[in-house]
C-alpha atoms as a PDB file:
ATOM      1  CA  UNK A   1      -5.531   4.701 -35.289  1.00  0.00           C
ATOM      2  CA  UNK A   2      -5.930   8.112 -36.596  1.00  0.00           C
ATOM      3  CA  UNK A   3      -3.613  11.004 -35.573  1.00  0.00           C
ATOM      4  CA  UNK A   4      -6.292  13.666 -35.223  1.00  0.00           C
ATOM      5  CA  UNK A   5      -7.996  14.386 -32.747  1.00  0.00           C
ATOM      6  CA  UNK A   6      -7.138  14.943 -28.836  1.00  0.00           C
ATOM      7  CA  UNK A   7      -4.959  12.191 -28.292  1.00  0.00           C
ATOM      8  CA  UNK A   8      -3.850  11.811 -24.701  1.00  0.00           C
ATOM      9  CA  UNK A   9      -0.589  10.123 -23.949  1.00  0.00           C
ATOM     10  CA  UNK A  10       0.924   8.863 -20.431  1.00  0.00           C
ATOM     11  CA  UNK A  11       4.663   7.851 -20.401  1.00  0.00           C
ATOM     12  CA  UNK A  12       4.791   4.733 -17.807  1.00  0.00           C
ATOM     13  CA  UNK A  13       1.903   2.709 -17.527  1.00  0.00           C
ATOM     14  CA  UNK A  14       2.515   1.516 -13.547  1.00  0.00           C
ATOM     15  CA  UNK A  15      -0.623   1.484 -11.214  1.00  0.00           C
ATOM     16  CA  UNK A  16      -0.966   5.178 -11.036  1.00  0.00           C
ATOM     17  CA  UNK A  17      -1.494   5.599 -14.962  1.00  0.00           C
ATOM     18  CA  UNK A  18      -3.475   2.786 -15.016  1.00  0.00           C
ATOM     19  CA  UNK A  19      -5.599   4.133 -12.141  1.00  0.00           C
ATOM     20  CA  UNK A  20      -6.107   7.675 -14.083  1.00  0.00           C
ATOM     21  CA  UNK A  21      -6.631   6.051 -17.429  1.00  0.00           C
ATOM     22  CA  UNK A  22      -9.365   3.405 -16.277  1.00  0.00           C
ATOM     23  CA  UNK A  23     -10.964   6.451 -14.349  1.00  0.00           C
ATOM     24  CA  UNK A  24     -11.073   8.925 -17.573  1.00  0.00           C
ATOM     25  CA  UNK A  25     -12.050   6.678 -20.132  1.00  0.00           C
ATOM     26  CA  UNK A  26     -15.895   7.217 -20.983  1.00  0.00           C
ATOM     27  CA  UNK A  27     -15.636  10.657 -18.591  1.00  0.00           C
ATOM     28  CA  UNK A  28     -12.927  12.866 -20.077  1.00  0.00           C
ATOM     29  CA  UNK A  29     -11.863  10.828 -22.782  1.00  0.00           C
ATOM     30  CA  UNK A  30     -15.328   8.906 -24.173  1.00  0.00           C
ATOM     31  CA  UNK A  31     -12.704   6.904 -26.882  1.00  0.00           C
ATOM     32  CA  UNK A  32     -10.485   4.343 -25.325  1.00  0.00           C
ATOM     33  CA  UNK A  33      -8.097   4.303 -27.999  1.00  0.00           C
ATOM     34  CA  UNK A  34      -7.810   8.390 -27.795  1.00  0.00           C
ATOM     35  CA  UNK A  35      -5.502   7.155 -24.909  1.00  0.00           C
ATOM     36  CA  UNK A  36      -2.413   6.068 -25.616  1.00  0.00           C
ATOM     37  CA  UNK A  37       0.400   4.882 -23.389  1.00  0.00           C
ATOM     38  CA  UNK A  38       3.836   3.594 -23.277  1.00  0.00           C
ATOM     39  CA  UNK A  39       5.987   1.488 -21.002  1.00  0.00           C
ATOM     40  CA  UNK A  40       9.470  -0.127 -21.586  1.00  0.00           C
ATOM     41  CA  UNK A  41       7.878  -3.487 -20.083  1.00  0.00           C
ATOM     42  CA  UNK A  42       6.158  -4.297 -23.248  1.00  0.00           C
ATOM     43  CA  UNK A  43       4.444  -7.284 -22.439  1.00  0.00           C
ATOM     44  CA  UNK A  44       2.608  -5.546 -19.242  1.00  0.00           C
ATOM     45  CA  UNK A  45       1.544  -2.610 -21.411  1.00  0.00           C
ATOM     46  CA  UNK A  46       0.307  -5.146 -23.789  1.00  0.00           C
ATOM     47  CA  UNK A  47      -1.758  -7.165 -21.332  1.00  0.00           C
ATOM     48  CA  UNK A  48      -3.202  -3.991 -19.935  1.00  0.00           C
ATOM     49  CA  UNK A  49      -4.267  -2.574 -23.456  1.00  0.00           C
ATOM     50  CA  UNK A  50      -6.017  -5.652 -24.374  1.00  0.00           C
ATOM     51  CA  UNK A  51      -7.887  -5.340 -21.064  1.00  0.00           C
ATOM     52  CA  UNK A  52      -8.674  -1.847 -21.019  1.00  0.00           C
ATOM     53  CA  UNK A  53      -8.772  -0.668 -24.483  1.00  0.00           C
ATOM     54  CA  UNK A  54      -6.015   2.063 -24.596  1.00  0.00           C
ATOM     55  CA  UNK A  55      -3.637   1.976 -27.677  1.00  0.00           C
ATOM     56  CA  UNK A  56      -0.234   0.728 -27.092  1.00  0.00           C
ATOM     57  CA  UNK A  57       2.618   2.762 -28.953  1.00  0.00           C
ATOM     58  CA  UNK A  58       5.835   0.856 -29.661  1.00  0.00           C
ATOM     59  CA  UNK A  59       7.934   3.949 -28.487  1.00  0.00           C
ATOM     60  CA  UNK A  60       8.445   6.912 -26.965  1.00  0.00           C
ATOM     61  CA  UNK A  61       8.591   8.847 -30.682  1.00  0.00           C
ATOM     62  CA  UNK A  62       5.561   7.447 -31.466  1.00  0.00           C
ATOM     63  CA  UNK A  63       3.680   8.197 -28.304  1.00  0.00           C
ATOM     64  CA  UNK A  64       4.735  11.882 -28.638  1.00  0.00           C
ATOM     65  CA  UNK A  65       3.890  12.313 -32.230  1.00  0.00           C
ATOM     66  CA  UNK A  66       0.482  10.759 -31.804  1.00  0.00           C
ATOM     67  CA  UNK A  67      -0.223  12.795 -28.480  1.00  0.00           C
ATOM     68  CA  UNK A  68      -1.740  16.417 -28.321  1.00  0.00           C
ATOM     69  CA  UNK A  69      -1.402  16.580 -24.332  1.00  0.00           C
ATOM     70  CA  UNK A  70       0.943  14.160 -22.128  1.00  0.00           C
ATOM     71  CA  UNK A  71       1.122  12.671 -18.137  1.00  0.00           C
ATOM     72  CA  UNK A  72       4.753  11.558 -17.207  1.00  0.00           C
ATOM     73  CA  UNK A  73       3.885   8.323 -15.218  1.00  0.00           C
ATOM     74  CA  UNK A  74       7.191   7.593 -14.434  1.00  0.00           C
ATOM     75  CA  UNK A  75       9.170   6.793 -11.489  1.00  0.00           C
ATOM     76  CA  UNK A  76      10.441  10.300 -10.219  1.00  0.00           C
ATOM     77  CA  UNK A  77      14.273   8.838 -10.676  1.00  0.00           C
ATOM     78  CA  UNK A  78      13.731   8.277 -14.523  1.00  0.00           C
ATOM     79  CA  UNK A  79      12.198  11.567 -14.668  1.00  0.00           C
ATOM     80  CA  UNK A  80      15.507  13.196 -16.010  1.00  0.00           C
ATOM     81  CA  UNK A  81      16.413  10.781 -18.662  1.00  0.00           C
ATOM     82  CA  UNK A  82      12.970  10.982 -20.571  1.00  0.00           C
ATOM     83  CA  UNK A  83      12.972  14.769 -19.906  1.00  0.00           C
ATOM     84  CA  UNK A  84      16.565  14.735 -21.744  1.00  0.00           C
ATOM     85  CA  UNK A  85      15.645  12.046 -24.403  1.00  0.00           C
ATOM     86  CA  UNK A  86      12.222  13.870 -24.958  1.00  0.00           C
ATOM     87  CA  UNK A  87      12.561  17.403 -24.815  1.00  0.00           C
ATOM     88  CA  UNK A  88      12.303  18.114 -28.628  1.00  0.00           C
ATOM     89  CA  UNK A  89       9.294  15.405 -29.007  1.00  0.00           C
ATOM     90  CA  UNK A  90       7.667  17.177 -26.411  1.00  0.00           C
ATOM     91  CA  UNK A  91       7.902  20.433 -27.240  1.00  0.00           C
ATOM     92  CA  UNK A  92       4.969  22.829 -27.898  1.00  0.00           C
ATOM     93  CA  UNK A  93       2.707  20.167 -25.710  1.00  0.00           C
ATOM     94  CA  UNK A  94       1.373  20.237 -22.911  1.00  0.00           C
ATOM     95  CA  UNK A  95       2.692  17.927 -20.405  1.00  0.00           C
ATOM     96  CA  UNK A  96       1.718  16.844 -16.924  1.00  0.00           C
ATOM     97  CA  UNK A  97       3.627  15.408 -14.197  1.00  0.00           C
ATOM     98  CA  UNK A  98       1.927  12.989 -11.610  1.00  0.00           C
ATOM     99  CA  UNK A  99       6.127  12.237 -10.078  1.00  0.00           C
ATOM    100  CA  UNK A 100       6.262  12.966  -6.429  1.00  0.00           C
ATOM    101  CA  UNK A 101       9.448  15.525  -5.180  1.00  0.00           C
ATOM    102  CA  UNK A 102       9.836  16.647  -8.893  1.00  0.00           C
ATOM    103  CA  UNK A 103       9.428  20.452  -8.407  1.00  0.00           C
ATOM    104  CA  UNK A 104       7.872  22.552 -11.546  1.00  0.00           C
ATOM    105  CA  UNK A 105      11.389  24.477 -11.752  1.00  0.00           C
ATOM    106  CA  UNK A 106      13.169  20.856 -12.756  1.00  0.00           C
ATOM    107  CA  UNK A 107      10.426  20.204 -15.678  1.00  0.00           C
ATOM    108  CA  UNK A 108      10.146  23.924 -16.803  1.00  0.00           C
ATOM    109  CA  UNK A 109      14.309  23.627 -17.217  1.00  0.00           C
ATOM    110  CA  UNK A 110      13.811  19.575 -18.804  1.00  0.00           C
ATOM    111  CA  UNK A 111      11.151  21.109 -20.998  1.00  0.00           C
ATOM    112  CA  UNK A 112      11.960  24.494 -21.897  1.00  0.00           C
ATOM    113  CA  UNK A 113      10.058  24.706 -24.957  1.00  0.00           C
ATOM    114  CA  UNK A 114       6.677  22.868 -23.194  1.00  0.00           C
ATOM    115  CA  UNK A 115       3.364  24.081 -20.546  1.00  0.00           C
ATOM    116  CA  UNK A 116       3.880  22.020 -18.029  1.00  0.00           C
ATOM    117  CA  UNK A 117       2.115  21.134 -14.623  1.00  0.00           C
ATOM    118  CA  UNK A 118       2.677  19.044 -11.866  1.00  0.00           C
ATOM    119  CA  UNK A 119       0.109  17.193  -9.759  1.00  0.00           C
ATOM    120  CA  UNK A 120       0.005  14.561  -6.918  1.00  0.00           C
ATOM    121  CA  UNK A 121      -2.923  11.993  -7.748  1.00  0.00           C
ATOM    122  CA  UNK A 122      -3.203   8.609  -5.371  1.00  0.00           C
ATOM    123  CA  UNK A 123      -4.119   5.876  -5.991  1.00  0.00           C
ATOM    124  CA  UNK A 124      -7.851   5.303  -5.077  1.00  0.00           C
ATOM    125  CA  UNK A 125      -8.390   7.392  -8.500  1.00  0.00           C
ATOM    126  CA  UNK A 126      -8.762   3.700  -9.846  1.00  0.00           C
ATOM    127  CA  UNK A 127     -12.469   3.642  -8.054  1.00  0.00           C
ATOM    128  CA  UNK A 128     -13.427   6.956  -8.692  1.00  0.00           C
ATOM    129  CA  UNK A 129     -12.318   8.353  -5.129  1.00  0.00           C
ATOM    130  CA  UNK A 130      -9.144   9.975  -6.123  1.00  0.00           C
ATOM    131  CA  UNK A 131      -7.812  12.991  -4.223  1.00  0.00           C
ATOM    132  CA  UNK A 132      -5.117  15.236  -6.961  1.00  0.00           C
ATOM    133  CA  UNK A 133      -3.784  18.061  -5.764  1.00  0.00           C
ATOM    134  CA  UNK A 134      -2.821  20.582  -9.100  1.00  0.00           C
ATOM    135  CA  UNK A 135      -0.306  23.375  -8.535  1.00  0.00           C
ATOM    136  CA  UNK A 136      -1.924  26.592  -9.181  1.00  0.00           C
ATOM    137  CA  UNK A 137       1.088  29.534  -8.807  1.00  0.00           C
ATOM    138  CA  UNK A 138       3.812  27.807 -10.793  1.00  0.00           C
ATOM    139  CA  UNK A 139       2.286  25.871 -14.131  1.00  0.00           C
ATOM    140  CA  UNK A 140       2.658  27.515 -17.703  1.00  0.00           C
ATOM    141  CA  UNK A 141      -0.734  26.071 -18.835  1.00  0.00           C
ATOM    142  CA  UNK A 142      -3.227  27.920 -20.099  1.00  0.00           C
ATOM    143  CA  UNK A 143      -6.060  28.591 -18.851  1.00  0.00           C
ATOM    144  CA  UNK A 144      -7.716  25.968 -21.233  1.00  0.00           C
ATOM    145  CA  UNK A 145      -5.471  23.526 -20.441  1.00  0.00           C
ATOM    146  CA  UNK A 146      -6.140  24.222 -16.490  1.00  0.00           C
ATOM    147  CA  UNK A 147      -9.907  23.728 -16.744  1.00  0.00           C
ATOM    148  CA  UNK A 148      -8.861  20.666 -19.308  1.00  0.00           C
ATOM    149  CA  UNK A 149      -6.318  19.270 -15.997  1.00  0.00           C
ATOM    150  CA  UNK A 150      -9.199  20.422 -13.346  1.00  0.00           C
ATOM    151  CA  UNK A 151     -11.996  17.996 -15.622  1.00  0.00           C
ATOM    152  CA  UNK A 152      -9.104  15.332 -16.193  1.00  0.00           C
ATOM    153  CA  UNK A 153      -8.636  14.438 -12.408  1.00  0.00           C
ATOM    154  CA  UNK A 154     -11.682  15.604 -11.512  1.00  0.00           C
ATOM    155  CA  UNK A 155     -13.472  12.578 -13.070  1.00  0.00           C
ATOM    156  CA  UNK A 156     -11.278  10.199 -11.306  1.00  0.00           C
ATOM    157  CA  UNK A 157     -12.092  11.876  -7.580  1.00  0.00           C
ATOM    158  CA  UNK A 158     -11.461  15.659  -6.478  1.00  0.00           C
ATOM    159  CA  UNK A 159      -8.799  17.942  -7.815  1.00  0.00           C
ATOM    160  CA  UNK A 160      -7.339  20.896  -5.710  1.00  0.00           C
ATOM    161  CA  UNK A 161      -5.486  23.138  -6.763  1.00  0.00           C
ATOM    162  CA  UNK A 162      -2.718  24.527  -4.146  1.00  0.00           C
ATOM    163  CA  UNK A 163       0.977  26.306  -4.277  1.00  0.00           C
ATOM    164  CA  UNK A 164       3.483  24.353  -4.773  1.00  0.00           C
ATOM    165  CA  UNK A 165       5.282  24.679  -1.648  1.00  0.00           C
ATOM    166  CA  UNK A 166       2.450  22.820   0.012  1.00  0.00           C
ATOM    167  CA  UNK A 167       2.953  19.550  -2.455  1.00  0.00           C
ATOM    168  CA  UNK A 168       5.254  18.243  -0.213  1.00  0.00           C
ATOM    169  CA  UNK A 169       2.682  18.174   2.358  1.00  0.00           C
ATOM    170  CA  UNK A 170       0.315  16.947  -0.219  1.00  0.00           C
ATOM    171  CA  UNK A 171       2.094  13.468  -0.928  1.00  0.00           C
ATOM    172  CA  UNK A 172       2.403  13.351   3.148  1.00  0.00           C
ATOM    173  CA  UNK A 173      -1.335  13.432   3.419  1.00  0.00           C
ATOM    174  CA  UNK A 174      -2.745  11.807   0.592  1.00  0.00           C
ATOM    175  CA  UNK A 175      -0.181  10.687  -2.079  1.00  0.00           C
ATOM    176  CA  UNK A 176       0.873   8.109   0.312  1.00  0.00           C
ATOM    177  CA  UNK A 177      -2.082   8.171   2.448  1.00  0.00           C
ATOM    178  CA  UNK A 178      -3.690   5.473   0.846  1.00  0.00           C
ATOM    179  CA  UNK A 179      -0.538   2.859   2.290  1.00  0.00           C
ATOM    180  CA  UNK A 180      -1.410   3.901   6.600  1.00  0.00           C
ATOM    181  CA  UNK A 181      -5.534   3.715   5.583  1.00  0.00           C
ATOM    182  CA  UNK A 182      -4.544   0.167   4.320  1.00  0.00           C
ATOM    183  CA  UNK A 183      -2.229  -0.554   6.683  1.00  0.00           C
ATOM    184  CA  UNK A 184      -5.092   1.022   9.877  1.00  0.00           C
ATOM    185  CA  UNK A 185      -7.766  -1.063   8.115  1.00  0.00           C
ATOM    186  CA  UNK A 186      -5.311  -4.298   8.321  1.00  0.00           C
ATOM    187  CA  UNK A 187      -5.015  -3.679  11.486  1.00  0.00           C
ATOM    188  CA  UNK A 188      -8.744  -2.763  13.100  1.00  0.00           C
ATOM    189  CA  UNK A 189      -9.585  -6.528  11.110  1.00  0.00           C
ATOM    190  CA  UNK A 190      -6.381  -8.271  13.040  1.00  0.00           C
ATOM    191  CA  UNK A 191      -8.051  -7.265  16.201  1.00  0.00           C
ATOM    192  CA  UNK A 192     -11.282  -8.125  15.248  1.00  0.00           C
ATOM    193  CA  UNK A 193      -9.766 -11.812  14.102  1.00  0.00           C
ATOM    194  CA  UNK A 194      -7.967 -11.936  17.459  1.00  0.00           C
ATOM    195  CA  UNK A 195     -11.472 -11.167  19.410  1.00  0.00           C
ATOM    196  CA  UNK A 196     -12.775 -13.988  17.358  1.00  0.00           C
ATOM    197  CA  UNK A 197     -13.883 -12.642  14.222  1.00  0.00           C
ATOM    198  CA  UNK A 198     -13.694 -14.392  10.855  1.00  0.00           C
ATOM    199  CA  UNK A 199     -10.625 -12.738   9.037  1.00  0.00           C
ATOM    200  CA  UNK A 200     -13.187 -12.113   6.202  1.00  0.00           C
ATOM    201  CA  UNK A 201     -15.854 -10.628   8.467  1.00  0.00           C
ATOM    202  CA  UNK A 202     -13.179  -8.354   9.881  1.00  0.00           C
ATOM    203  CA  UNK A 203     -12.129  -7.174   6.942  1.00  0.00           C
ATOM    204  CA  UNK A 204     -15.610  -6.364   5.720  1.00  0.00           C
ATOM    205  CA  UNK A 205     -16.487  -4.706   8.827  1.00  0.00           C
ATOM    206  CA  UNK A 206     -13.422  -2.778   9.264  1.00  0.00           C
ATOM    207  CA  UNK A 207     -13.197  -1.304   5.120  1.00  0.00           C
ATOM    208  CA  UNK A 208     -17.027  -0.293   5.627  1.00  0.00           C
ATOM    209  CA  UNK A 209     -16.168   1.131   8.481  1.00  0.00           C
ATOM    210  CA  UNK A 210     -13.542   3.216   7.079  1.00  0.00           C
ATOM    211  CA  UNK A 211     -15.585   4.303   4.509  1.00  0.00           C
ATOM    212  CA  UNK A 212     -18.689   5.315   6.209  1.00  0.00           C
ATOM    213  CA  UNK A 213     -16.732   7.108   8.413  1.00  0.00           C
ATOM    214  CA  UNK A 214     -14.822   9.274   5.496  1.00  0.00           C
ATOM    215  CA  UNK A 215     -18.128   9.806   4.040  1.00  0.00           C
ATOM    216  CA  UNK A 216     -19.905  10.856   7.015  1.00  0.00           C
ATOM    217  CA  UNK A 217     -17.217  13.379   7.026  1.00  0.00           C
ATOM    218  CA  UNK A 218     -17.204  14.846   3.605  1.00  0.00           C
ATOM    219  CA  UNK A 219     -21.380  15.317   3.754  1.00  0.00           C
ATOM    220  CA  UNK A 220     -21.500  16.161   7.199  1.00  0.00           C
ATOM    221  CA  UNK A 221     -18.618  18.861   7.043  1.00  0.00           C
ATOM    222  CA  UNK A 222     -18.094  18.542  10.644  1.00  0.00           C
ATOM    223  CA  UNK A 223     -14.838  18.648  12.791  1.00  0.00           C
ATOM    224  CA  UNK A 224     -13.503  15.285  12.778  1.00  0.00           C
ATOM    225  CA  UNK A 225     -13.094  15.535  16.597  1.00  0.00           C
ATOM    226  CA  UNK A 226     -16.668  16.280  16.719  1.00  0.00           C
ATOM    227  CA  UNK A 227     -17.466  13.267  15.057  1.00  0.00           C
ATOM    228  CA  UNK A 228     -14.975  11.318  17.118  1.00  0.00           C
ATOM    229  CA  UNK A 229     -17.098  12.682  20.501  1.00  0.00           C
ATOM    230  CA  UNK A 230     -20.623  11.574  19.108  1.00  0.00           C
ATOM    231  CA  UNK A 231     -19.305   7.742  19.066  1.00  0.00           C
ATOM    232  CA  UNK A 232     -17.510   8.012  22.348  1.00  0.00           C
ATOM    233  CA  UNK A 233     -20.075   7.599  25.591  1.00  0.00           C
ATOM    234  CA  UNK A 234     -19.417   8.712  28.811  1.00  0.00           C
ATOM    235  CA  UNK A 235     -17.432   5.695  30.788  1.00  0.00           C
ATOM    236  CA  UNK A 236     -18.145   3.418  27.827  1.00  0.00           C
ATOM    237  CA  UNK A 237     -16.437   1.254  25.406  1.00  0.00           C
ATOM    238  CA  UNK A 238     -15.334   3.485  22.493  1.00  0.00           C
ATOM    239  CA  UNK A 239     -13.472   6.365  25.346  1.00  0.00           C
ATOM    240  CA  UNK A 240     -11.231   3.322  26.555  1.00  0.00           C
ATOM    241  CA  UNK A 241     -10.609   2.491  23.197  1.00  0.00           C
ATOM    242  CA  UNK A 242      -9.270   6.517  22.309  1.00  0.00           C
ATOM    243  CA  UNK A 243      -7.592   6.181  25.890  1.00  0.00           C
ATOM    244  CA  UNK A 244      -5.803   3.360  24.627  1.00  0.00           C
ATOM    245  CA  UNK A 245      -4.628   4.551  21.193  1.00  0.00           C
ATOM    246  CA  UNK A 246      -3.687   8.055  22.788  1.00  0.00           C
ATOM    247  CA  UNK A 247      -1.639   5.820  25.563  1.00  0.00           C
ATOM    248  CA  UNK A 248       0.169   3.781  22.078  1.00  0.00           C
ATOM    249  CA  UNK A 249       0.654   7.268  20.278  1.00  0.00           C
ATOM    250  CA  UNK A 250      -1.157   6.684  17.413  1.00  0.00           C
ATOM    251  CA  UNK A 251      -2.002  10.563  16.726  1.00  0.00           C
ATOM    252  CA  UNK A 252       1.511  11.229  17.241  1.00  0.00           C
ATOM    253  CA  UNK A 253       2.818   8.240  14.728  1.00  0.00           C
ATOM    254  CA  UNK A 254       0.065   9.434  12.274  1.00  0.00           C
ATOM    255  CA  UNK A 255       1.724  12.975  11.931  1.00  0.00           C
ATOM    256  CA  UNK A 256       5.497  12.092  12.546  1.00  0.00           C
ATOM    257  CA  UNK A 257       4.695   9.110   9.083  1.00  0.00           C
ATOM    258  CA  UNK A 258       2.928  12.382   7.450  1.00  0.00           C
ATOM    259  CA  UNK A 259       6.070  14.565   7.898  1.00  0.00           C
ATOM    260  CA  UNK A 260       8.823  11.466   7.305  1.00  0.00           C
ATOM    261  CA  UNK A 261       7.221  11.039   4.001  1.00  0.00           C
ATOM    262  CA  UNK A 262       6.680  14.846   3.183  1.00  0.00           C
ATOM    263  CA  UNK A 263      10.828  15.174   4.126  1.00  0.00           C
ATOM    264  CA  UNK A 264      11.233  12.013   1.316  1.00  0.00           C
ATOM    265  CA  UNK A 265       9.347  14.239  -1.027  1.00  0.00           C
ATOM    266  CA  UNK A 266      11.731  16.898  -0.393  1.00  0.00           C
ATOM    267  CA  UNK A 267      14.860  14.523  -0.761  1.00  0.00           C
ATOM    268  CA  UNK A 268      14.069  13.336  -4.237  1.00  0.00           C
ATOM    269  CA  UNK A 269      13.430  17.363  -5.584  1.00  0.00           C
END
């Protein structure tokens, strides 16, 4: 593997980096092997690299000496100890941080001599339907390097940029978001199953129906109460279905999980 170049490098290989690096590859980064990643559980990063086509350093040192830019993929409780062990690799790069509740102030100090930026991908970036938010009033990238971070995540969904004092919001909304969507679409197929559904026809029916419905609202750009109205008939079948869920509290469950999880975020800062 040759050193020049624009070598990318993520630090962790978990589901999120392998999301983002199975999204960019033949987008932002047309060379597999430009990407390089590392993980302590050798034998996972391994089995990944041989499947996706990323090179696998054998450390840390050699990740940062073969990388011109770097994503922290990491667990946001290891996030101090490879900002400690790292600082000197990783200075004069440009280093991005995908760790939910680390705050730009805590890498800045980790990394004094580093650009850094911190973003909140999810994990639907591993289909193309990502949603990263990028923040925009505290990174020390250049400009470059912004349009570089706006193309990165781009490719792998939509990027928006926002202030930081939203991100807690952000992983509220859609760095967790993914989990309830699962967890609603789980749960629209149960009562299909228990109305007599096959479990695999319910499932079908239900994602679809998730999806057409999120897509209906991106192109239509309509109020998603508006939306709600056109399905629901006067005295018909879809109203005593929004009676019932208002009756269980799902709106109400919806926001309070949105604002535990944004609190989380807050904790682990």
């Amino acid at each position: 593997m040759s050193v020049a170049g624009n070598k990318l490098g993520f630090i962790g290989c978990g589901n999120m980096a392998t999301a983002l690096i199975t999204g960019i590859i033949g987008r932002v980064m047309p060379v597999a092997e430009d990407i390089i990643a590392y993980d302590t559980n050798h034998a996972m990063l391994k089995e990944k690299s041989s499947k996706i086509g990323f090179y696998p350093a054998n450390s840390i040192e050699e990740l940062c000496h073969l990388s011109d830019r770097v994503v922290l993929a990491v667990k946001p409780n290891i996030i101090p100890t490879v900002l400690r062990e790292n600082k000197d690799r990783l200075s004069g790069k440009a280093v991005v941080s995908i760790a939910a509740g680390i705050p730009t102030k805590s890498l800045s100090e980790g990394l004094p001599n580093s650009r850094v930026l911190r973003v909140m991908p999810n994990t639907p970036a591993l289909v193309g339907e990502g949603a990263t938010a990028l923040c925009k009033d505290t990174t020390s990238f250049t400009d470059e390097e912004k349009q570089w971070a706006e193309k990165l995540f781009s490719s792998v969904g939509i990027a928006i940029w926002v202030e930081e004092r939203l991100m807690d919001a952000v992983v509220g909304v859609s760095g967790s978001g993914p989990a309830y969507v699962f967890m609603f679409i789980e749960a629209l197929a149960d009562g299909g199953v228990s109305e007599g559904l096959p479990r695999d026809v319910a499932v079908k029916l239900a994602t679809q129906t998730v999806i057409g419905s999120g897509k209906m609202l991106m192109e239509t750009g309509k109020h998603p109460g508006e939306l709600k109205d056109m399905v629901c008939s006067p005295g018909g079948t879809t109203i005593a279905a929004v009676a019932s869920l208002e009756g269980a509290g799902f709106r109400s469950s919806v926001i309070e999980a949105v604002i535990a999880c944004a609190k989380k975020s807050r904790e682990l800062a």
